[in-house]
Protein backbone atom coordinates (compact mmCIF):
# COMPACT_ATOMS: atom_id res chain seq x y z
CA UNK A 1 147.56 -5.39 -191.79
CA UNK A 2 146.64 -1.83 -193.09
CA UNK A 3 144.38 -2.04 -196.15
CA UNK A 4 143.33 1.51 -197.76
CA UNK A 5 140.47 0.75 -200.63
CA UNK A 6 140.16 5.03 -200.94
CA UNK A 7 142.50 7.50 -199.96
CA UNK A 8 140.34 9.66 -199.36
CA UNK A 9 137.52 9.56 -197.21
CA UNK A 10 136.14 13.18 -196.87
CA UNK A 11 135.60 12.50 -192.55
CA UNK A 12 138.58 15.18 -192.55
CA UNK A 13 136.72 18.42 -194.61
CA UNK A 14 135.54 19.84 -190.99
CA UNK A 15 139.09 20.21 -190.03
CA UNK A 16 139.47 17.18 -187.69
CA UNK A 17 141.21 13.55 -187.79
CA UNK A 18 140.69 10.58 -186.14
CA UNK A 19 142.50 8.83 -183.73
CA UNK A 20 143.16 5.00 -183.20
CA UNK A 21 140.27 5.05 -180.49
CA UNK A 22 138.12 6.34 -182.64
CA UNK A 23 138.37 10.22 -181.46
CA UNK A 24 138.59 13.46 -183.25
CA UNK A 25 140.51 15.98 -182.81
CA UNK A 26 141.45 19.04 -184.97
CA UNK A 27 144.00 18.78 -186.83
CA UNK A 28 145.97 21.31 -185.33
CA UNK A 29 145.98 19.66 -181.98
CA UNK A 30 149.18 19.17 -180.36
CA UNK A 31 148.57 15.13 -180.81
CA UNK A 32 148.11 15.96 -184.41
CA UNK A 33 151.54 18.35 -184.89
CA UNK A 34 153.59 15.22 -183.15
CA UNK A 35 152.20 12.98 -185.42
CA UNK A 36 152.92 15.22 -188.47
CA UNK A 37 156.31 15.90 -187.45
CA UNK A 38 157.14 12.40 -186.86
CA UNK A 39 155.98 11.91 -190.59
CA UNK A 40 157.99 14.95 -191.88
CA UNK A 41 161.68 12.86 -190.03
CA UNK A 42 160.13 9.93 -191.91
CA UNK A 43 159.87 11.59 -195.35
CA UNK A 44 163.13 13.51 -194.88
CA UNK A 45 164.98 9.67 -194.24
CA UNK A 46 163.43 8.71 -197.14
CA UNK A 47 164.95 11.24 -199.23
CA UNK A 48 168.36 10.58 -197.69
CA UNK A 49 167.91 7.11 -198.50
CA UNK A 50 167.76 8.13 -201.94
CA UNK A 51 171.53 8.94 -201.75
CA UNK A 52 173.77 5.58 -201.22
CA UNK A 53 174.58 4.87 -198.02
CA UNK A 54 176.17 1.46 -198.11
CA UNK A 55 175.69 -0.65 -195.16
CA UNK A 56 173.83 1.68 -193.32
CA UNK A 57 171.17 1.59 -195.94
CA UNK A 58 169.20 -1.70 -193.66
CA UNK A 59 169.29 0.74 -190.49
CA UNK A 60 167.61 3.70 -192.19
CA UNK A 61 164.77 1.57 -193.47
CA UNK A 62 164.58 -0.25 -189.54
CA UNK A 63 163.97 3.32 -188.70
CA UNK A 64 161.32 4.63 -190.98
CA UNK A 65 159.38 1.59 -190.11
CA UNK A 66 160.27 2.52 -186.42
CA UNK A 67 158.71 5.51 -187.01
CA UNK A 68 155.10 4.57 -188.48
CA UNK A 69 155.10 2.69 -185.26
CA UNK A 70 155.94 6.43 -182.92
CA UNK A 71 153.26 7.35 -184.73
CA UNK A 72 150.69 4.71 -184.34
CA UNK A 73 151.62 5.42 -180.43
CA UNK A 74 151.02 9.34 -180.71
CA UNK A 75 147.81 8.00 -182.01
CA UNK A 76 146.38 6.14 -179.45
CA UNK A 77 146.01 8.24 -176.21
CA UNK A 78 147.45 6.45 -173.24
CA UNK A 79 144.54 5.56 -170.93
CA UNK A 80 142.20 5.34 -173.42
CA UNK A 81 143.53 2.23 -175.07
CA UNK A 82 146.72 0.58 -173.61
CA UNK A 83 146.62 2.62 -170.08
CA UNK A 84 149.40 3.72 -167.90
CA UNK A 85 151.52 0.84 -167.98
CA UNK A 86 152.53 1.65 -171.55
CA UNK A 87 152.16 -2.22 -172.44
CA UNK A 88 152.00 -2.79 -176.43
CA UNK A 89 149.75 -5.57 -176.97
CA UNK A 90 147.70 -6.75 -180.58
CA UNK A 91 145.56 -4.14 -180.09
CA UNK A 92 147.99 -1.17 -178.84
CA UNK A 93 151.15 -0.52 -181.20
CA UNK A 94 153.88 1.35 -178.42
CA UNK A 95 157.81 2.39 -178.93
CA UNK A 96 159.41 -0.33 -176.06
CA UNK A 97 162.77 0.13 -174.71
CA UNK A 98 164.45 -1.96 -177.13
CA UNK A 99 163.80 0.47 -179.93
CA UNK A 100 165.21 2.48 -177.88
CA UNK A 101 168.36 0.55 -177.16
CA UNK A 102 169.23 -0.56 -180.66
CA UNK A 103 169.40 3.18 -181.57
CA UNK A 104 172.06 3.64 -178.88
CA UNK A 105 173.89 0.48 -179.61
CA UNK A 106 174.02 1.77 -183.00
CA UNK A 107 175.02 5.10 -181.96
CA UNK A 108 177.55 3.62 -179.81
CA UNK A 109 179.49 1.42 -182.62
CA UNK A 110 179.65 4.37 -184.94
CA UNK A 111 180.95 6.43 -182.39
CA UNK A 112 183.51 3.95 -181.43
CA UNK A 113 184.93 4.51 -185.12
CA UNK A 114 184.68 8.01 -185.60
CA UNK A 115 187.20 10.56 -184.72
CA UNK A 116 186.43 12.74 -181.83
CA UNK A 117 184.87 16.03 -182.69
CA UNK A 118 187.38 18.98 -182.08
CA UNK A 119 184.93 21.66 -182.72
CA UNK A 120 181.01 22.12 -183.86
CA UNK A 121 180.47 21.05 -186.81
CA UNK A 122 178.23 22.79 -190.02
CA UNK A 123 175.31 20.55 -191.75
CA UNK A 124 177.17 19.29 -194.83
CA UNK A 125 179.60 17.86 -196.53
CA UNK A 126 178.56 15.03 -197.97
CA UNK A 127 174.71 14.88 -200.02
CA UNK A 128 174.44 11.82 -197.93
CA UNK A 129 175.52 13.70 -194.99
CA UNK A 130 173.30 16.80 -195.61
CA UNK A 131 170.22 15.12 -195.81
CA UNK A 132 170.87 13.15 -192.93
CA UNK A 133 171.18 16.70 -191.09
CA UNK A 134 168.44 17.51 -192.38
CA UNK A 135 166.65 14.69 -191.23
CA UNK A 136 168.54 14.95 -187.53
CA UNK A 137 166.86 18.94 -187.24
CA UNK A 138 163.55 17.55 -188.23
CA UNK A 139 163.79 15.18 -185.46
CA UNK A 140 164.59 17.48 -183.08
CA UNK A 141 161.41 19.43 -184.10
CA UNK A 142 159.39 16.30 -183.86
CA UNK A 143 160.95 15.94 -180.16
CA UNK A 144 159.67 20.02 -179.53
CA UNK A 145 156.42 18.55 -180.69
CA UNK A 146 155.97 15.47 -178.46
CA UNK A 147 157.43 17.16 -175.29
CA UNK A 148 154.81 20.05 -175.93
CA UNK A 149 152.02 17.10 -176.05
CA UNK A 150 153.53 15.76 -172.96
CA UNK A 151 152.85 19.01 -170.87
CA UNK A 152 149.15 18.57 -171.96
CA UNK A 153 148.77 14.83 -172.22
CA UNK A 154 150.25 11.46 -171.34
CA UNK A 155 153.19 10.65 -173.90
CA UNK A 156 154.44 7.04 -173.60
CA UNK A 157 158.10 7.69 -172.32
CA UNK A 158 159.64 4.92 -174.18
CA UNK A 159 158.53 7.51 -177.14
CA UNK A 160 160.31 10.37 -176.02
CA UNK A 161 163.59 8.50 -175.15
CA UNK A 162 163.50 6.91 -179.22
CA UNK A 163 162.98 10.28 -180.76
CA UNK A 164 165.75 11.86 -178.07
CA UNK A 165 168.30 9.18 -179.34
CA UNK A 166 167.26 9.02 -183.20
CA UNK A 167 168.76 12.74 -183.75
CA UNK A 168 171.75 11.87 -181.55
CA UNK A 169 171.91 8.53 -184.30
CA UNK A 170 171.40 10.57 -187.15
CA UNK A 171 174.41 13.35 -186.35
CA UNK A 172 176.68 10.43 -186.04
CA UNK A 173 175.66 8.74 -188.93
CA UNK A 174 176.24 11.95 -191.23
CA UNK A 175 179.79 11.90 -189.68
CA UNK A 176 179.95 8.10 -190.59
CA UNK A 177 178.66 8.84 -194.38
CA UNK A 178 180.71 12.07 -194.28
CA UNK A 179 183.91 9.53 -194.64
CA UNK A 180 184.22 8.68 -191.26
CA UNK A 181 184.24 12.35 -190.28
CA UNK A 182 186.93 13.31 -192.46
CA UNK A 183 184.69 15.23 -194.74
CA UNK A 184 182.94 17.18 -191.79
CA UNK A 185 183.00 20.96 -192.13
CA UNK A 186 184.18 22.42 -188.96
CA UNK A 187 182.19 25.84 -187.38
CA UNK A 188 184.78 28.35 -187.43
CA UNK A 189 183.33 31.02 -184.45
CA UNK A 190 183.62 34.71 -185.86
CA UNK A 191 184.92 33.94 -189.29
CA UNK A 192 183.01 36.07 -191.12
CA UNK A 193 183.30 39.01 -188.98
């Protein structure tokens, strides 16, 4: 368990941050704009959670915590700690596949009730809805982010795949809180011209 006597510890002022292996790097390191990204999806679930979303409210929270655990991964290199096989154990915290498969079995049951999409759709509708586009884009940025890392450095893969399928969760889910997709607003190509 995490305990934080100080918040602040001043080991940052020279510009870098540590890592879970006890490295530095700076902390505008490609490991270090994953991690923040990662955060940013976290806060921006956070304030969708704000809004009521019903039974869907347990699923959000799953994910948050889901997410301080992508980042503890981002945060430990692979092959320092943990090596290639991308085995979590007490001392490693990883994504595993079934992270990743609960977020498609969720995906899957939603989409299972949802009418099929005609057309694009805008990011609205709904508060709920909004902020849960808002929290799909950032996702999507935190995905630009860890793919970047992984053309410089190992990325566990089980990471990529969860962040891949949480946007894909999150679109369907503003459709779910958008009533069922009823309240989508569809992209109308060239109507403003």
């Amino acid at each position: 368990m995490v305990k934080l006597n100080r918040i602040y510890t001043r080991t940052g002022d020279d510009g870098t941050t540590g890592l879970v292996d006890g490295s530095r790097l700076p902390k505008h390191a490609a490991r270090m704009e994953a991690i923040g990204a990662v955060d940013e999806v976290n806060a921006a679930l956070g304030l969708a959670a704000c809004c009521d979303l019903g039974q869907h409210a347990p699923a959000i929270q799953r994910i948050q915590n889901d997410l301080f655990d992508l980042g503890a991964d981002l945060a430990t290199p692979l092959g320092d700690i943990g090596g290639k096989d991308f085995t979590p154990s007490e001392m490693v915290l990883r994504i595993v596949p079934s992270q990743v498969e609960w977020l498609e079995a969720q995906i899957d049951a939603l989409t299972e009730v949802l009418e099929p999409l005609t057309s694009f759709i805008l990011p609205g509708g709904s508060e709920a809805a909004a902020r849960l586009h808002v929290a799909r884009t950032s996702a999507r940025r935190a995905e630009r982010a860890m793919t970047a890392l992984a053309q410089a450095d190992q990325v566990n893969p089980a990471a990529l795949a969860y962040i891949n399928r949480l946007s894909d969760f999150l679109f369907v889910l503003a459709r779910m809180v958008n009533d069922g997709g009823r309240g989508d607003v569809k992209w109308v190509p060239g109507a403003s011209r």
